[in-house]
Structures are given as C-alpha cells and as structure tokens.
Protein backbone atom coordinates (compact mmCIF):
# COMPACT_ATOMS: atom_id res chain seq x y z
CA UNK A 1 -6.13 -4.13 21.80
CA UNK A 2 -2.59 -2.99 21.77
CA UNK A 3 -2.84 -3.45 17.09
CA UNK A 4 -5.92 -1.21 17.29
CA UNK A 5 -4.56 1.58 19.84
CA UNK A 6 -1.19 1.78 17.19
CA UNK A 7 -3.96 1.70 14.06
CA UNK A 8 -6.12 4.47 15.90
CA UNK A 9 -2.80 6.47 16.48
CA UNK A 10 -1.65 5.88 13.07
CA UNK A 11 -4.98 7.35 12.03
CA UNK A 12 -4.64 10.77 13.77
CA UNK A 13 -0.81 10.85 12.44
CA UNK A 14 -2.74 10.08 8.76
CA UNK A 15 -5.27 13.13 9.55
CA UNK A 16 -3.52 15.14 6.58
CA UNK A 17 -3.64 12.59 3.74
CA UNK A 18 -7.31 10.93 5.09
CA UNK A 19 -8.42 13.88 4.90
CA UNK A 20 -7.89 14.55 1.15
CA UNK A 21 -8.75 10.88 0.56
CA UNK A 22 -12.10 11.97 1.80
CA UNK A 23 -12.64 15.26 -0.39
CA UNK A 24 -11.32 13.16 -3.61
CA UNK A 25 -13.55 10.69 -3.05
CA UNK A 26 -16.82 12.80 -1.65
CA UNK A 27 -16.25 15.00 -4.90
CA UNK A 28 -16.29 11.79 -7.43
CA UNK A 29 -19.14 10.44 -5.63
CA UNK A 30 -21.13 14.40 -6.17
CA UNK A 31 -19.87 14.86 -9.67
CA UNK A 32 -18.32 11.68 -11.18
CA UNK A 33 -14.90 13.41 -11.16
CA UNK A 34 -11.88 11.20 -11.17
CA UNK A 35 -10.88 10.23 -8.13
CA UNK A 36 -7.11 9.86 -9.24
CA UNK A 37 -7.13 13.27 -10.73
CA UNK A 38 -8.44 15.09 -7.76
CA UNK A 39 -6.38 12.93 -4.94
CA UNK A 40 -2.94 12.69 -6.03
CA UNK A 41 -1.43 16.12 -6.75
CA UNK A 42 -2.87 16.29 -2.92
CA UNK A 43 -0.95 13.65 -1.55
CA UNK A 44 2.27 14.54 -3.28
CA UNK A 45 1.99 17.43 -0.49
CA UNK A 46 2.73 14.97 1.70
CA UNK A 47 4.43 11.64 0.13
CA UNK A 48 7.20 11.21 -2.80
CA UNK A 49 5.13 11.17 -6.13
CA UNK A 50 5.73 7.56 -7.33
CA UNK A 51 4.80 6.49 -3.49
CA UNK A 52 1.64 8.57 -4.33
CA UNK A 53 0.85 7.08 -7.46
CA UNK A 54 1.14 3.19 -6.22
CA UNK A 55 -0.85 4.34 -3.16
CA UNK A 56 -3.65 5.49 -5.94
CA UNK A 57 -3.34 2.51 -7.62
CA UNK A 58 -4.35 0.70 -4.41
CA UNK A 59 -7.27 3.49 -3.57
CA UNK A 60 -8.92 3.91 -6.98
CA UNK A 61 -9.22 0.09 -7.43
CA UNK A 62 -10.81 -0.77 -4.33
CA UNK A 63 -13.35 2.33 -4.64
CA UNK A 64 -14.08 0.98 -8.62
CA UNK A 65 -14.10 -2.98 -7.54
CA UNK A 66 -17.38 -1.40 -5.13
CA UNK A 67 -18.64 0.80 -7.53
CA UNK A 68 -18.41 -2.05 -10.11
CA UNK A 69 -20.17 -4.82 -8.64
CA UNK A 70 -23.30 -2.26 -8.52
CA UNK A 71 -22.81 -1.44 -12.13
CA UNK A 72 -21.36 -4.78 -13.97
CA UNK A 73 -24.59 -5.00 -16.21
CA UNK A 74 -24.36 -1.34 -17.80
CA UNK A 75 -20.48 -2.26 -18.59
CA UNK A 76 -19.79 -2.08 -22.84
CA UNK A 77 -17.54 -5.28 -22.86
CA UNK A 78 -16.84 -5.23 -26.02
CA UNK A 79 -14.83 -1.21 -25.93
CA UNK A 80 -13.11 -3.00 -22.61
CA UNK A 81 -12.13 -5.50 -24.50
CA UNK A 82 -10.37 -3.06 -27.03
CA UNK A 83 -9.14 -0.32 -24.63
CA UNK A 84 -7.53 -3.72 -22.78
CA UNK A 85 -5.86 -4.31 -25.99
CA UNK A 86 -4.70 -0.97 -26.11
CA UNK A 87 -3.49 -0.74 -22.56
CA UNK A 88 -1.65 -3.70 -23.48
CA UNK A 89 0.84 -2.07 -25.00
CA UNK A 90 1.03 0.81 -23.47
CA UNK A 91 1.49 0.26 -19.83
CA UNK A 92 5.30 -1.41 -20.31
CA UNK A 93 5.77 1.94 -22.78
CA UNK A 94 4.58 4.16 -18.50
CA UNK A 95 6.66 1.79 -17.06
CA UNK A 96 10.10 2.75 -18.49
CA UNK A 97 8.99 6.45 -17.81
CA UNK A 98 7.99 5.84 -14.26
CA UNK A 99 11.24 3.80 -13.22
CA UNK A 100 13.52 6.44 -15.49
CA UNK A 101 12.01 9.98 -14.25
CA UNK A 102 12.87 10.94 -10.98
CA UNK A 103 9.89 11.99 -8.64
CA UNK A 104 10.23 16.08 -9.27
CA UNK A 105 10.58 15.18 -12.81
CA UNK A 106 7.27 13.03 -11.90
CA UNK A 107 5.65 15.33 -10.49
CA UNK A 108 6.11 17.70 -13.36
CA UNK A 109 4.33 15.13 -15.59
CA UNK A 110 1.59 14.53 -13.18
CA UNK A 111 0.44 18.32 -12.81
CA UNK A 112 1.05 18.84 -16.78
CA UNK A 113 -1.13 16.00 -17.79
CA UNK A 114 -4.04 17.48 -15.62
CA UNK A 115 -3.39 21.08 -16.68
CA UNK A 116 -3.56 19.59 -20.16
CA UNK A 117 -6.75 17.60 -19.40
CA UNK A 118 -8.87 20.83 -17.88
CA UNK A 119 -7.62 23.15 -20.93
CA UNK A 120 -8.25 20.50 -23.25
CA UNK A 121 -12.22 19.33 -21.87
CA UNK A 122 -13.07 23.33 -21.55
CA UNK A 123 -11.98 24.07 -25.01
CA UNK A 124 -13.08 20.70 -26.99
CA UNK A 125 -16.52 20.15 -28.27
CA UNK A 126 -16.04 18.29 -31.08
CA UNK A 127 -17.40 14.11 -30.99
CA UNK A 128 -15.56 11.33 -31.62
CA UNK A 129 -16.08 8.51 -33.99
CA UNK A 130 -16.44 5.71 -31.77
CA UNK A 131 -14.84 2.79 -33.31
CA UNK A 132 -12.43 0.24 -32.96
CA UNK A 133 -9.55 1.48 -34.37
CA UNK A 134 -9.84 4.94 -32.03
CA UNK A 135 -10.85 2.73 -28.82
CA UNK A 136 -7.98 0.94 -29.11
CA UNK A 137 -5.62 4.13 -29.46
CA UNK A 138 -7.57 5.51 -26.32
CA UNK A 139 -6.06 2.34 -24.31
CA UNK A 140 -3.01 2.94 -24.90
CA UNK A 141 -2.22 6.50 -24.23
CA UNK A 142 -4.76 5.53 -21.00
CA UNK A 143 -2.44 2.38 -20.49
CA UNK A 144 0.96 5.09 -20.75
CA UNK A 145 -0.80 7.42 -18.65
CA UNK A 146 -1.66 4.97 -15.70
CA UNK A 147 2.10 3.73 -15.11
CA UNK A 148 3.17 6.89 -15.63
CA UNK A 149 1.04 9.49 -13.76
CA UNK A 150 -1.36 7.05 -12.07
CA UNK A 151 -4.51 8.04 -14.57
CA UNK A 152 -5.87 6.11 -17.02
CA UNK A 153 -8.72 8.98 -17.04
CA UNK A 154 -8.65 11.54 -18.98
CA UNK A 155 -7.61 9.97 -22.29
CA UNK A 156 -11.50 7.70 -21.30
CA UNK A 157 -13.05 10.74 -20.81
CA UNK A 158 -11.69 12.98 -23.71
CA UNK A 159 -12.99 9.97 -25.82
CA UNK A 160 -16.19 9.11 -24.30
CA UNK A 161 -17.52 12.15 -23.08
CA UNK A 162 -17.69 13.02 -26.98
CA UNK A 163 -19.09 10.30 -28.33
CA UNK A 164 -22.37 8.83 -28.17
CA UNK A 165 -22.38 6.82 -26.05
CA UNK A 166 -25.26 7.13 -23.13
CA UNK A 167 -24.28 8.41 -19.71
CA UNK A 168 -25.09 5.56 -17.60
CA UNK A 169 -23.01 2.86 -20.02
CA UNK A 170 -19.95 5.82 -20.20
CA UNK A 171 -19.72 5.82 -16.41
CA UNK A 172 -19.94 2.00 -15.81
CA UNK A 173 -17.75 1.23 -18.79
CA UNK A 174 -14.83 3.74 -17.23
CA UNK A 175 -15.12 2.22 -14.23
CA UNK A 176 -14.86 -1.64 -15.63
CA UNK A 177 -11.64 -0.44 -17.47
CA UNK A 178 -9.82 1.45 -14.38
CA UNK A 179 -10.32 -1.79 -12.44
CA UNK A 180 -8.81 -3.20 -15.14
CA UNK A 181 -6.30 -1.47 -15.66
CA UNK A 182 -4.72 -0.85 -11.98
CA UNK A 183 -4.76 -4.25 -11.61
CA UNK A 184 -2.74 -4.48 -14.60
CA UNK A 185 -0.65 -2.04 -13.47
CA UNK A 186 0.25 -3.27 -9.58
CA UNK A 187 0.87 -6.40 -11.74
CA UNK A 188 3.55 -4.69 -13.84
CA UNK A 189 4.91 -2.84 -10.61
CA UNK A 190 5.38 -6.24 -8.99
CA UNK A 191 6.55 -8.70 -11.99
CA UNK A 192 9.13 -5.73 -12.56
CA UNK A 193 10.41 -5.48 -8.74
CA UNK A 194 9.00 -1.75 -7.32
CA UNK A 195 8.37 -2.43 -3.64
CA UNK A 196 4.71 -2.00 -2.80
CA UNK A 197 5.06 -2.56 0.68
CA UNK A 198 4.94 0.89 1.81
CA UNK A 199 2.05 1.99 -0.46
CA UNK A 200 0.36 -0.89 1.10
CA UNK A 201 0.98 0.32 4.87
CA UNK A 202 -0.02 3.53 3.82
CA UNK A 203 -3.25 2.64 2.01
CA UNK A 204 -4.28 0.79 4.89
CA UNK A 205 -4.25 3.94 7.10
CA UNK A 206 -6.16 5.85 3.94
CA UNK A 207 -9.22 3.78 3.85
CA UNK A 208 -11.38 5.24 6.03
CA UNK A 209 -10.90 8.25 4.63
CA UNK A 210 -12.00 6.66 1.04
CA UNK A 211 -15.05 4.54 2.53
CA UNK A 212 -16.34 7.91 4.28
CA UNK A 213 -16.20 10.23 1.61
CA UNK A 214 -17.70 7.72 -0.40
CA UNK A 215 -20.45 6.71 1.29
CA UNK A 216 -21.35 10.75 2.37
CA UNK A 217 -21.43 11.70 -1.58
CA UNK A 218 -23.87 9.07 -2.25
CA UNK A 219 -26.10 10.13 0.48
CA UNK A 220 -25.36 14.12 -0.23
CA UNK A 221 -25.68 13.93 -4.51
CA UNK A 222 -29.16 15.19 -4.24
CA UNK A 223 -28.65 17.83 -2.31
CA UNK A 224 -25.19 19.23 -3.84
CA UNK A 225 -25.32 22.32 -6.60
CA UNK A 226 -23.37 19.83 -8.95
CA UNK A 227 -21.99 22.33 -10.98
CA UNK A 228 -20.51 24.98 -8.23
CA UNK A 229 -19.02 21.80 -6.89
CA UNK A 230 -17.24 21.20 -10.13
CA UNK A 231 -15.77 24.47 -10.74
CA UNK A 232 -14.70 24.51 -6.91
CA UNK A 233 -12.55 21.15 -8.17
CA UNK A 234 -11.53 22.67 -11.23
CA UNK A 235 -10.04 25.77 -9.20
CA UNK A 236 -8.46 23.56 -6.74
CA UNK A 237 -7.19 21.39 -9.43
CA UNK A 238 -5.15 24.41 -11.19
CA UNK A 239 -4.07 26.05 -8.40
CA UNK A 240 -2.30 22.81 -7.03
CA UNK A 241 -0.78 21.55 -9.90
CA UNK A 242 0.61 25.11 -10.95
CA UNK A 243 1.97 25.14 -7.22
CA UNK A 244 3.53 21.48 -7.74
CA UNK A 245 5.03 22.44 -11.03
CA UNK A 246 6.60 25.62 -9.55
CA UNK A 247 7.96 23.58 -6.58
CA UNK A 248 9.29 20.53 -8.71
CA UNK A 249 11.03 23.11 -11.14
CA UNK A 250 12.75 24.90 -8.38
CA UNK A 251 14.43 21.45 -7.26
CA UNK A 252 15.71 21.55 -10.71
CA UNK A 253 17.09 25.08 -10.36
C-alpha cells in the first residue's frame, strides 16, 4: 500500500511531463507524427536534454514494441535489414557527439534538427530512388541522429515519404526500424557506461501518460480534422524549439 501511495504521489509531482507524454503520444496516434519529435523539446522544459533523450529512448520503444506486434506482417524486412546496416555505423559516430556536447549545446542540436526537418518536408517534393545503396545512407544519418538527438525519424521519413512505397508498409516498416534502433541505442548507452537509472525512474512515472494518450488517439482518429491537428503540431513544434534555441544560446552568452 505504502509503494503505491509514493507511486500515486510521484504521479501528481509528474503532472507536467505526463502530461506532454500524453499530447505526444495522442497526436502520433491522430496523425502518425513522431512521437520523439513532438515529446522531447517538451520535456527538456523540465529535465536536462540528454536525461530527456534516454527517457525517449525508453518511451518510443515501448509505444513501437505495441504498435509492432499489431503490424509485424506489413514490415519490409529486407529495407530493415539495410537501414540496420546503416545504423550500424552510425550510432557509435551519435555517440561521441552525445557524450562530447554539453546539454545546451544538445539542446541546440535537438531544436535545429527539427527546425531543419519541418523546413525541409514543407519545401521538398521531389521522390527518392528507393534502393539499396540510398537505404543504407538513410540508416546511418537515422543511426547519428538517434544517439545524438534521440530521432531516428526524420531522415525515415524524408526518404520514405518520397518514395513509393505504400502507406501501410511505410508506417509499419518505420516502426520495425525505431524498435530497432533504440534498442540498439540503450545498448550503446549501457556497453559505453551512461547511467540509465534515472531515465528509468523517470519513465516509470511517464507511462501512464504514454498508454493514455495512446489508447484515446486510437479511439478519437475518426473523429479528428487530421490536418488542423497537424498544423496545430507543426506550430507548436516551431515555436518550442525557436524558444529552446534562444534559451540554450543565452547560457552560452
């Protein structure tokens, strides 16, 4: 009794960060957005950015290892098998960044690499070759990206999203790789020494928050205007990574 009075008031000292837990994860379940993308410039409002990024790693793979046991059989094995390849190589290339940059320097990166994402998936219309050679490039600036900022997303979706490959197979086939890949990254994080231990207490405390909002999207996506949903995201997105940038640079100053 006495564990789950101390959980229950951990909880409601938690209310903050469950709460943007929840509105990551509702909005991903609406739209399909990255739950990574939308969470973590939140949580660096209230935790040190590499805390946030380990806790992510923790958050987005338990939310995929669900979504993936529904999905398995729409999964392209073969392009996991070459984005693993990829991803290979390029998560000990995020690892030297992450343990080298300190976490306003981290922070910077973080908010840049999502600016950079938005700008670069409103301007680009132009398909990809899908191939081998190009999947295999994709893992490893997705591989770089996850160590380093905590998302292996947006170099998947820049590729995928302009390629041909159908919606359905896209969507399972991301979700197959970021499994993949924060487990390969918690690996790294633990075969190299970073404590996990308090991104572990503190995911604990954030799961309710994830199970909730993903449960609620599932039961709300056909009821949700999809696209004023998005741009509502998109908004939020800019508006808190310009603020994090703007913070993190006056630390420097």
């Amino acid at each position: 009794m006495l564990d789950f009075e101390m959980y229950a008031s951990g909880l409601m000292s938690h209310a903050g960060p469950i709460f943007c837990v929840f509105l990551a994860s509702f909005l991903q379940s609406v739209t399909g957005f990255g739950l990574v993308m939308v969470a973590a410039p939140l949580l660096m409002f209230f935790y040190e950015p590499k805390l946030t990024i380990i806790i992510m790693f923790f958050l987005a793979g338990c939310g995929n290892s669900v979504q993936l046991l529904l999905l398995w059989q729409q999964v392209h094995w073969q392009r996991i098998a070459e984005l693993a390849c990829g991803a290979l190589a390029g998560i000990p290339l995020g690892l030297v960044v992450f343990r080298q940059l300190p976490g306003a320097g981290l922070k910077v990166v973080v908010s840049v690499a999502i600016l950079l994402t938005l700008v670069t998936m409103e301007l680009r219309r132009k398909r990809f070759e899908e191939n081998r050679k190009n999947t295999i490039l994709t893992g490893v600036l997705a591989g770089i990206m996850a160590m380093t900022t905590g998302m292996a997303g947006p170099p998947l979706v820049l590729y995928f999203a302009y390629t041909s490959m159908p919606q359905n197979v896209f969507r399972a086939t991301c979700i197959a790789y970021f499994f993949f890949s924060n487990l390969c990254s918690l690996a790294a994080l633990w075969i190299t020494g970073v404590p996990l231990g308090d991104a572990i207490s503190e995911f604990v405390y954030l799961l309710p928050g994830l199970a909730c909002g993903i449960a609620l999207g599932y039961w709300a996506f056909p009821y949700m205007p999809q696209r004023l949903i998005r741009k509502i995201i998109i908004i939020l997105l800019y508006g808190t990574c310009i603020f994090n940038i703007c913070k993190a640079l006056s630390i420097f100053n």
